[in-house]
Protein backbone atom coordinates (compact mmCIF):
# COMPACT_ATOMS: atom_id res chain seq x y z
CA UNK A 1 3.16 -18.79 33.79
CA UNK A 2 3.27 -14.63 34.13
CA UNK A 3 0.47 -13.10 33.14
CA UNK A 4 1.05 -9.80 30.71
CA UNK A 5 -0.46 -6.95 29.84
CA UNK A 6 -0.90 -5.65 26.45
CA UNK A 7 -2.06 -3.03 24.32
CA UNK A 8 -3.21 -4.11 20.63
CA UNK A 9 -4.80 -3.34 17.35
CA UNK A 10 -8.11 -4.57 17.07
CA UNK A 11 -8.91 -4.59 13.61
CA UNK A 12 -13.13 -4.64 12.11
CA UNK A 13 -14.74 -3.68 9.08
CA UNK A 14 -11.49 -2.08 7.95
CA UNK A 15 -11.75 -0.04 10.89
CA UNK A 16 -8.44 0.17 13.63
CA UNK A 17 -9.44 0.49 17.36
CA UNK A 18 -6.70 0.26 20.43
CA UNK A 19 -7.65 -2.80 22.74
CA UNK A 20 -6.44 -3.33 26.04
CA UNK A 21 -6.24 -6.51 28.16
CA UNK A 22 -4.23 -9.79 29.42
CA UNK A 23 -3.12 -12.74 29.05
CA UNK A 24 -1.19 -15.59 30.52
CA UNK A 25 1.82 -16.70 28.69
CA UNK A 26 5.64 -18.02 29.50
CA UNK A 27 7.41 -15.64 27.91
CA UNK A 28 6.56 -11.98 26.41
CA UNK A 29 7.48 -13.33 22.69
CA UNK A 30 4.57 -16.33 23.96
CA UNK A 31 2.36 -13.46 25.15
CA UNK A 32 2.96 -11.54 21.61
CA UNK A 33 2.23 -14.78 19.70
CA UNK A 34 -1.36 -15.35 21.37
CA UNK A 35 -2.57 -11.79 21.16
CA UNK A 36 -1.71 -12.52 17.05
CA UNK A 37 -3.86 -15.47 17.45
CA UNK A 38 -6.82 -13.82 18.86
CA UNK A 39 -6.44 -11.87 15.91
CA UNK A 40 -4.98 -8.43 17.14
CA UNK A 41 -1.97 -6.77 16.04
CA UNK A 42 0.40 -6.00 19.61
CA UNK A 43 1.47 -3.00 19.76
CA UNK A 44 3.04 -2.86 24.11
CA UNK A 45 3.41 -6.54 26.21
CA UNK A 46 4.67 -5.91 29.62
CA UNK A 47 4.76 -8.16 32.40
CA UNK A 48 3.25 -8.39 35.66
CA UNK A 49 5.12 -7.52 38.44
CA UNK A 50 5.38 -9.03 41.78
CA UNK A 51 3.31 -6.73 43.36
CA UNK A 52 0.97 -6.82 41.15
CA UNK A 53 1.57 -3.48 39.09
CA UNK A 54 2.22 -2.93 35.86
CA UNK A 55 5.74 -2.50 34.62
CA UNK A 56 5.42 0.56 33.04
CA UNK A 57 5.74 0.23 29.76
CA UNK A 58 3.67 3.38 28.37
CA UNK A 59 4.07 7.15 28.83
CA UNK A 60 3.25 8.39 32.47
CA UNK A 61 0.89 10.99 30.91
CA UNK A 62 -1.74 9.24 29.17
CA UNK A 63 -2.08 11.85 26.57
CA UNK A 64 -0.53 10.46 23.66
CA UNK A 65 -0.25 14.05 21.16
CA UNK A 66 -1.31 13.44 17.86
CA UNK A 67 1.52 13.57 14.73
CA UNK A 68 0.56 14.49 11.22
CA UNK A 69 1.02 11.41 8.72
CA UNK A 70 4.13 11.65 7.18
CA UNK A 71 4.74 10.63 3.62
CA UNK A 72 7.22 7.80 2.06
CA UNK A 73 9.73 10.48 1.43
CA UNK A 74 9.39 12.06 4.60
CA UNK A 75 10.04 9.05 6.35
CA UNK A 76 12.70 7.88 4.50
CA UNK A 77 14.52 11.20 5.59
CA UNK A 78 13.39 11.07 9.56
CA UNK A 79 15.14 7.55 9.42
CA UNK A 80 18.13 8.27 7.29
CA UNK A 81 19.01 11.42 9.14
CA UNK A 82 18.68 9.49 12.82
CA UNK A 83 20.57 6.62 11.39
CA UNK A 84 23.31 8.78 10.48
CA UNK A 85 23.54 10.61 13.60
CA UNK A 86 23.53 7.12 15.75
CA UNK A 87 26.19 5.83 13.40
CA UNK A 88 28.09 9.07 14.16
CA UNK A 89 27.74 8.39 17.64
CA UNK A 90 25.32 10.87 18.61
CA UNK A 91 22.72 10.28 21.36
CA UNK A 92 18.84 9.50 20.68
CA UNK A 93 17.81 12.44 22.37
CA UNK A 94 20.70 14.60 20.60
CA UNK A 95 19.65 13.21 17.27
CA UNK A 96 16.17 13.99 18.17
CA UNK A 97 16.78 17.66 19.09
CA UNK A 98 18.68 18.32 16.36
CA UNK A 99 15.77 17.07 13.98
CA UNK A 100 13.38 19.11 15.90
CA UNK A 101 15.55 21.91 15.08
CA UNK A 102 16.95 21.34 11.74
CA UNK A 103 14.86 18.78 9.49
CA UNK A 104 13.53 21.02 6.37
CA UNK A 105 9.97 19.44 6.63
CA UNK A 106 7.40 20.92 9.88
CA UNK A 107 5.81 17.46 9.94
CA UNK A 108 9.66 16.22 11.05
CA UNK A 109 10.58 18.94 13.74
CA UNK A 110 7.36 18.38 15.00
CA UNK A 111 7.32 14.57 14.92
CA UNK A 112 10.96 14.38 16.68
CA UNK A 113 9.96 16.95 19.16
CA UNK A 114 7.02 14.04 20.34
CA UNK A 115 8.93 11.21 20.15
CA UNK A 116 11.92 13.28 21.90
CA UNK A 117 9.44 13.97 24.78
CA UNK A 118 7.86 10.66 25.60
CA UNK A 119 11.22 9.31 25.80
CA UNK A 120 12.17 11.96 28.20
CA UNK A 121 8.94 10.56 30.26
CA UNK A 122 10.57 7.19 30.65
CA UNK A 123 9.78 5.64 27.21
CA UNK A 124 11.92 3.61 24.71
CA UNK A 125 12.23 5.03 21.20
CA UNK A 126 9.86 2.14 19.75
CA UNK A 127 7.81 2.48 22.36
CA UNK A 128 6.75 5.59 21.51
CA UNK A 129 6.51 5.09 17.81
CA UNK A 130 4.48 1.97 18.83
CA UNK A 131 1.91 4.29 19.93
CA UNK A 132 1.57 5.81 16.02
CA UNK A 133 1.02 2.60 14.00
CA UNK A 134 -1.27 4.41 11.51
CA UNK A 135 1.94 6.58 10.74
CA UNK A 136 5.26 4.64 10.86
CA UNK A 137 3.16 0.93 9.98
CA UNK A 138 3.35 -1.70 12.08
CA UNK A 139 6.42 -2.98 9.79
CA UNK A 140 8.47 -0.06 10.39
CA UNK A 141 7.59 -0.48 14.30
CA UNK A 142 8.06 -4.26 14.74
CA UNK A 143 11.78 -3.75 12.93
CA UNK A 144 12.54 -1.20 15.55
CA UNK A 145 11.62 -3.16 18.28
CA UNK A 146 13.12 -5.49 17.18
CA UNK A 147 16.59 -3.89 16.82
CA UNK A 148 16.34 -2.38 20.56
CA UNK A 149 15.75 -6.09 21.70
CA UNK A 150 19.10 -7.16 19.57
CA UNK A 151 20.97 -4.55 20.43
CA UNK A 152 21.81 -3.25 16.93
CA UNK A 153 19.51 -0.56 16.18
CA UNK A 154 22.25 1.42 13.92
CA UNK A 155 21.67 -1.90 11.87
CA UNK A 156 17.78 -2.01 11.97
CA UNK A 157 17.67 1.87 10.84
CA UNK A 158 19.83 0.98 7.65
CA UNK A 159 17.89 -1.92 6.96
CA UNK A 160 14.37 0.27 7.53
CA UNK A 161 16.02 3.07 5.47
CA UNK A 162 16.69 0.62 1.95
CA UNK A 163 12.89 -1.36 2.83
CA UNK A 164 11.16 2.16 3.00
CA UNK A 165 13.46 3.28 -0.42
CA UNK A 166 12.20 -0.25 -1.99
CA UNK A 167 8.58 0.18 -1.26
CA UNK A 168 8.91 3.85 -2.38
CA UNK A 169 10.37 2.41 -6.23
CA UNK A 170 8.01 -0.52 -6.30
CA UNK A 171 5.32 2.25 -5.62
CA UNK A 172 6.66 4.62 -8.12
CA UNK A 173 6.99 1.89 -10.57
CA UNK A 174 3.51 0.64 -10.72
CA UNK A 175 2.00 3.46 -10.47
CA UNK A 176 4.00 5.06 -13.22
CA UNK A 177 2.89 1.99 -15.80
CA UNK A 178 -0.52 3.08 -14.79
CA UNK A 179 -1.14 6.80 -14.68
CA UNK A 180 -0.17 7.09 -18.53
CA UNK A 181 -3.06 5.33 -19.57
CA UNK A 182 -5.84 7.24 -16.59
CA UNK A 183 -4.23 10.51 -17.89
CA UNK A 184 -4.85 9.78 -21.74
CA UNK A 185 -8.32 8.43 -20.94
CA UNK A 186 -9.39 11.12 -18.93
CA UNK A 187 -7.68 13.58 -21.79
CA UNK A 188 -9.66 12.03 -24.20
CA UNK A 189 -13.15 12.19 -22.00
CA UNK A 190 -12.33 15.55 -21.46
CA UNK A 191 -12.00 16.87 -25.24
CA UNK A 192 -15.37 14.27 -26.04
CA UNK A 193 -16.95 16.17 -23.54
CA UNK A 194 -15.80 20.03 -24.95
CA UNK A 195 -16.99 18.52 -28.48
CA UNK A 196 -20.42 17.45 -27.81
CA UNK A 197 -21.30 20.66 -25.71
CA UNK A 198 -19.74 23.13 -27.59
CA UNK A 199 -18.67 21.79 -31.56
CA UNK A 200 -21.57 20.06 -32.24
CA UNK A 201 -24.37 22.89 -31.10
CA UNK A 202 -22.70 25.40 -33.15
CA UNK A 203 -23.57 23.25 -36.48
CA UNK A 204 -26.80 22.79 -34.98
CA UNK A 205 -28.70 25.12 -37.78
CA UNK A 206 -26.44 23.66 -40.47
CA UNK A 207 -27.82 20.16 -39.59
CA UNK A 208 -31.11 20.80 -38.91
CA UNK A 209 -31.42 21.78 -42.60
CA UNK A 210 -31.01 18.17 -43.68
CA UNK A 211 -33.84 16.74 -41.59
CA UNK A 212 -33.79 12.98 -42.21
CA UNK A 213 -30.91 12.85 -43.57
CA UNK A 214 -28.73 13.66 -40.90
CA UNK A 215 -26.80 10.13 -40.13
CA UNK A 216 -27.72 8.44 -36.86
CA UNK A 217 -24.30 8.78 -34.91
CA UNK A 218 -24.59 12.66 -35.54
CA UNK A 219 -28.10 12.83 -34.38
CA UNK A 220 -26.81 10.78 -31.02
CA UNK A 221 -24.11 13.65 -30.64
CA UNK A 222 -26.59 16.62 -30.99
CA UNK A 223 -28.77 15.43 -28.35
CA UNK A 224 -25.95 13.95 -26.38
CA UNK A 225 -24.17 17.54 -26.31
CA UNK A 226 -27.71 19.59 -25.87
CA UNK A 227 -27.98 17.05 -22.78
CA UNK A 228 -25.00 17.27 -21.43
CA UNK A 229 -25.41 21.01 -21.72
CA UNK A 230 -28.54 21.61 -20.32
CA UNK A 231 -27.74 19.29 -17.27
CA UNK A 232 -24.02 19.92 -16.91
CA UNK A 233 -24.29 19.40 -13.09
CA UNK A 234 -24.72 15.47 -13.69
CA UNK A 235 -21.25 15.83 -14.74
CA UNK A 236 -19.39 16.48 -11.80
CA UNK A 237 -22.02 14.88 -9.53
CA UNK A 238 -21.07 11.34 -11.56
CA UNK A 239 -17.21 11.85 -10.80
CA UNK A 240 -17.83 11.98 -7.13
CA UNK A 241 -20.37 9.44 -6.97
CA UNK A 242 -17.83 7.10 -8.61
CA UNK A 243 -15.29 8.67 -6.60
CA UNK A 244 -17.23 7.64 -3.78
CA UNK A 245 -18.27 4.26 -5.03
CA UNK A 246 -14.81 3.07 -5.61
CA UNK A 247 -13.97 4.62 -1.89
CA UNK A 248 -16.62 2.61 -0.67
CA UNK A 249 -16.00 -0.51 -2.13
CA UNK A 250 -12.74 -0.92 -1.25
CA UNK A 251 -13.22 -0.08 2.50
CA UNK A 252 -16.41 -2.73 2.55
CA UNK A 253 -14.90 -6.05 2.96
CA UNK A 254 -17.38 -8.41 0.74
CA UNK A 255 -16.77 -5.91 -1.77
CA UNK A 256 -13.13 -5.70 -2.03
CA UNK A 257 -12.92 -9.46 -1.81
CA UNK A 258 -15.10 -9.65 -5.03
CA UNK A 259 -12.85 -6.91 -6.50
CA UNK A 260 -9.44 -8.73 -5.40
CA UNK A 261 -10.78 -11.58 -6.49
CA UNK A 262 -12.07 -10.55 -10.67
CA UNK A 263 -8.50 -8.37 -10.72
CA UNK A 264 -7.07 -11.63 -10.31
CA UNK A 265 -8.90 -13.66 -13.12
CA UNK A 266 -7.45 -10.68 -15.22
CA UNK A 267 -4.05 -11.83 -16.66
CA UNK A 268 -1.74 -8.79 -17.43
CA UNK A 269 -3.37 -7.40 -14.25
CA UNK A 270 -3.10 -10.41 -12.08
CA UNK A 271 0.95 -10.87 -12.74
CA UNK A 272 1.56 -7.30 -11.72
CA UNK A 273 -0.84 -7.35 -8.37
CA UNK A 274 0.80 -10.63 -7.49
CA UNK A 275 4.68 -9.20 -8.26
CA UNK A 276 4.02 -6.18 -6.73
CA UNK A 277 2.51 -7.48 -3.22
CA UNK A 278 5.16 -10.19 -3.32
CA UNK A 279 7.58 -8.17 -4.26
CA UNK A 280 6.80 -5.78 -0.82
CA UNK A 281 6.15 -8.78 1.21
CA UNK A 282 9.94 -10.68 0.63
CA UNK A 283 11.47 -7.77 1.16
CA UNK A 284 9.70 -6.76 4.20
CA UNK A 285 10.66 -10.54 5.68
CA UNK A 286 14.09 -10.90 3.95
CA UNK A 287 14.91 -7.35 6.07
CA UNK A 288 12.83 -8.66 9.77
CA UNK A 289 14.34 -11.84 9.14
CA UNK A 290 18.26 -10.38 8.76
CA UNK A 291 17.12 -8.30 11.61
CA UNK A 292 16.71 -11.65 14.00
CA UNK A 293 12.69 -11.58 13.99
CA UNK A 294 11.89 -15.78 14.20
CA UNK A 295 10.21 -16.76 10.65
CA UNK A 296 6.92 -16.47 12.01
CA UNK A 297 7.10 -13.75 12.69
CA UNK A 298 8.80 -12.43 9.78
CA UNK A 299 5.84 -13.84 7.83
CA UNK A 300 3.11 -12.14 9.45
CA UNK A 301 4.76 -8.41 9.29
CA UNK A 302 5.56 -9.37 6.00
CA UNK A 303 1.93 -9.92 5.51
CA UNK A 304 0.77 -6.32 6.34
CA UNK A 305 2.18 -5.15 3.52
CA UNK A 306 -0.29 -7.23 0.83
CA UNK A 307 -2.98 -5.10 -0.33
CA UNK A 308 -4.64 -7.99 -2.12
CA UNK A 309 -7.23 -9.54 0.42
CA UNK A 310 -6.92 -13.37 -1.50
CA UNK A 311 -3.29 -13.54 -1.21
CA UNK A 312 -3.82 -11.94 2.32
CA UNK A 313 -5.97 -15.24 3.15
CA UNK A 314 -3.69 -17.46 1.96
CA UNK A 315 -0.46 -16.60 3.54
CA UNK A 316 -2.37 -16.55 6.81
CA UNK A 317 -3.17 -20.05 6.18
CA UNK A 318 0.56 -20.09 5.68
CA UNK A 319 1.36 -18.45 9.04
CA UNK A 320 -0.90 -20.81 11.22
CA UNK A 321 0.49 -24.01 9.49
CA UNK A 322 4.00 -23.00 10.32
CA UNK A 323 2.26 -22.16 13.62
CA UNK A 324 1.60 -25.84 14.00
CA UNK A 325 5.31 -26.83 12.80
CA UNK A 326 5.16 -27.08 8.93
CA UNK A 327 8.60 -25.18 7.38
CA UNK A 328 8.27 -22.21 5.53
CA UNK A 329 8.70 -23.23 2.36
CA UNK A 330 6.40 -26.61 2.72
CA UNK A 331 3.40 -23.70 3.96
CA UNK A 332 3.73 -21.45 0.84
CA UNK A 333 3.82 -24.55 -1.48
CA UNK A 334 0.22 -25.07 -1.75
CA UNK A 335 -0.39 -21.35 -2.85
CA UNK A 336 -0.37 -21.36 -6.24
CA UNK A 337 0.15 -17.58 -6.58
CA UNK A 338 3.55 -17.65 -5.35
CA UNK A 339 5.74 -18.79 -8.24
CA UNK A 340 7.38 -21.99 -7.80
CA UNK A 341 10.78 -20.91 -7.92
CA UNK A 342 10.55 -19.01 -4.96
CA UNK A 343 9.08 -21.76 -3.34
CA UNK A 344 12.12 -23.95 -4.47
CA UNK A 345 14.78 -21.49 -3.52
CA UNK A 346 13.46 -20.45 0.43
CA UNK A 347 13.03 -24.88 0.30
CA UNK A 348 17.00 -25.04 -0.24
CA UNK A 349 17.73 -22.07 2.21
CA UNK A 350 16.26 -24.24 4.92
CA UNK A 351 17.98 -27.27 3.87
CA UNK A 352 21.30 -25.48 4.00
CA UNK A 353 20.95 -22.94 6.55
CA UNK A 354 20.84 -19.94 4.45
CA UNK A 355 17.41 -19.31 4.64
CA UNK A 356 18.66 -15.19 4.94
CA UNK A 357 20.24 -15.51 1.71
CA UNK A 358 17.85 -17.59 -0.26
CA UNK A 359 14.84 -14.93 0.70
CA UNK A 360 17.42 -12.11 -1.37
CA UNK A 361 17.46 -14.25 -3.95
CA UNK A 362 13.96 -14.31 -3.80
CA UNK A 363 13.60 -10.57 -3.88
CA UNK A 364 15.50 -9.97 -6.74
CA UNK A 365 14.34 -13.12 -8.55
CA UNK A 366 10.22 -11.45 -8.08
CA UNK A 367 12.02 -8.06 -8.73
CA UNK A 368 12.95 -8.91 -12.19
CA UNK A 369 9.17 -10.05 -13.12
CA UNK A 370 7.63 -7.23 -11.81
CA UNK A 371 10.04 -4.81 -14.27
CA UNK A 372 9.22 -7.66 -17.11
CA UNK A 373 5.37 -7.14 -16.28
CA UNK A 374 5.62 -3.43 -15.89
CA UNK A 375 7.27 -3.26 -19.38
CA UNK A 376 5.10 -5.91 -20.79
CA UNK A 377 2.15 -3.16 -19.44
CA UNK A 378 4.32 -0.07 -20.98
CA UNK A 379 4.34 -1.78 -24.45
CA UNK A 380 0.59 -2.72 -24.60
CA UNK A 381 -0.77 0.56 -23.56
CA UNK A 382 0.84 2.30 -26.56
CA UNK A 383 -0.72 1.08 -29.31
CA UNK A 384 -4.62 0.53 -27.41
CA UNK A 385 -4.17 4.13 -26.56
CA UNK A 386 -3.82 4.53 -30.22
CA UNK A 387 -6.92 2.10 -31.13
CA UNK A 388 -9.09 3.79 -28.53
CA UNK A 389 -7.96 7.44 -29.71
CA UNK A 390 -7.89 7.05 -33.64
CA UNK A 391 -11.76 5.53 -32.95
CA UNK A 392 -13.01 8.77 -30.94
CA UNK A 393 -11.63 11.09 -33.40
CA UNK A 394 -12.61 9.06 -36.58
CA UNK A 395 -16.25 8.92 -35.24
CA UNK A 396 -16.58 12.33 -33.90
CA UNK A 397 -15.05 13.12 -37.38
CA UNK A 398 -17.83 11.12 -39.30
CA UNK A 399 -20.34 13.11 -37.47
CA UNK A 400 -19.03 16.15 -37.89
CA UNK A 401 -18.09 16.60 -41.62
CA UNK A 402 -20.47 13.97 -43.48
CA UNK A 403 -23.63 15.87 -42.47
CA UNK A 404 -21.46 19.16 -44.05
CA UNK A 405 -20.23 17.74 -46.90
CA UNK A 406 -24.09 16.24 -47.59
CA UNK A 407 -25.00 19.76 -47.16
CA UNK A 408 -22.63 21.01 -50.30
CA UNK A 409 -24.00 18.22 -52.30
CA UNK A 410 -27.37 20.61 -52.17
């Protein structure tokens, strides 16, 4: 046995920190598998050499420069625009210096100018993108490498360019069935607000006239709007504490387990969380899978892409029972949030060799119920936007004009 040395992801209370050490293992794929298992995420495994020195497998200069994050869209451009300039037959370093020179966005001249320059200092290209996990994903990385290793990195870049464009539309699609319904909410919070602090104090003479007779909900919204007006402050101190809270929350780990967990007991919520992260996760290992990554290990940078911490657990229960020989589709049978049908159909791709093509199936057959849910979502929020609406306006109404109409009656 070699022993290797390796550079990983160390991963605690939602907070990334580079490890280094080694191991001993047969085989650098071996090596890779038992950092995973110590729970770490790899990012360089290079042998030992005879001598006992490293094989160089890093930049010379141990200054890694730091690269701006780079957006969906701006990656889906960096990758596209390489992609076609390897498929044209242009050199890395060519394509890179052209992108330093030409791409539209600063964040991509300035990103292909680092990448161009730590593979001038002896690096691959995945490498050095290896050394920016928090801004190409481990995903995006592990593909790469793994397309260097095959020998078909023209191929990898296509596949990486439709994943990143399918991740961008699943993205754009869920959030689009949900910002209608923050937007009219916070509309409507927004004009409550503007009523109670400056409507209602401007009948405030007119309704102190009646005395006793002013009806309860009115009375609320006086005081309510002399409140709110006299201690406006609270106001934008409670948007960032909740800001804050939610922030919170979801970085804490108990927390965003309990949170995960109720958002699943919710049923129109729990069918698009579970499409949605299944939806990212197929395709990511449908794509590593096509690209020659071994199932296991298609499953686990599949995995990186769910958001939701139960189905997180679960598939890694998956992972280290396929770890111990079980077949892929005999591992995700026992998670009952993975519908059955795509159970069945990755269950015949074994049997019949076509596990590649069974796992497309697979994407478009969770693809379909994610649009179903997302329109099921759509045609829901119309008319409870209504309900919730109509009620604000017909009680702020009844406060409003009953105490004035009483006042005619005198």
């Amino acid at each position: 046995m070699a022993i290797f040395y390796y550079k990983a992801v160390k991963e605690e209370n939602n907070e990334k920190k580079i490890v280094n050490g080694k191991i001993k293992a047969s085989t650098a794929r071996e090596a890779r598998q038992e950092i995973k298992n110590l729970g770490f995420i790899p990012i360089n495994v290079y042998e030992e050499t005879k001598s006992g020195a490293k094989k160089e497998e890093t930049p010379k200069n141990d200054h890694i420069p730091k690269l701006r994050s780079l957006t969906t869209t701006e990656k889906i451009n960096f990758t596209s625009t390489f992609k076609l300039l390897m498929q044209s037959g242009v050199p890395v370093i060519e394509s890179l210096v052209f992108l330093e020179n030409e791409a539209d966005s600063p964040k991509l001249r300035e990103a292909a100018g680092v990448i161009k320059a730590q593979i001038l200092a002896g690096n691959t290209y995945s490498e050095t993108i290896a050394r920016y996990p928090d801004i190409f994903g481990h995903v995006y990385i592990g593909l790469t490498k793994a397309g260097e290793d095959s020998g078909e990195m023209e191929k990898t870049l296509t596949r990486l360019v439709e994943l990143l464009k399918k991740q961008d539309e699943i993205k754009g699609r869920v959030v689009g069935a949900l910002i209608y319904p923050v937007f009219v909410i916070c509309l409507a919070i927004a004009a409550l607000m503007i009523m109670l602090m400056f409507v209602f104090p401007a009948f405030k003479d007119l309704f102190t006239n009646l005395g006793d007779k002013l009806p309860i909900y009115t009375k609320i919204c006086l005081q309510l709007g002399e409140f709110l007006k006299a201690y406006w402050i609270i106001i934008p101190i409670g948007i960032i504490s909740i800001v804050g809270g939610c922030y919170y929350a979801l970085k804490n780990e108990t927390t965003k387990n309990k949170i995960d967990e109720l958002l699943l007991k919710i049923p129109i919520i729990k069918d698009l969380l579970i499409a949605a992260n299944l939806s990212n996760f197929f395709a990511v290992m449908q794509v590593a899978f096509d690209a020659g990554i071994p199932v296991i290990d298609s499953l686990y940078l599949g995995n990186i892409t769910i958001t939701n911490s139960i189905l997180n657990k679960e598939l890694k229960k998956a992972s280290r029972k396929i770890q111990t020989g079980q077949r892929l589709s005999v591992a995700l049978k026992n998670i009952v949030l993975i519908p059955k049908m795509m159970v069945f159909l990755i269950s015949i791709g074994e049997q019949s060799g076509r596990l590649g093509e069974m796992l497309t199936q697979s994407v478009i057959y969770i693809d379909e119920k994610l649009d179903k849910v997302i329109d099921t979502i759509t045609k829901m929020i119309e008319p409870i936007m209504l309900i919730m609406i109509g009620s604000m306006v017909l009680f702020l109404a009844l406060s409003l004009y009953l105490p004035i109409f009483k006042s005619y009656e005198m």
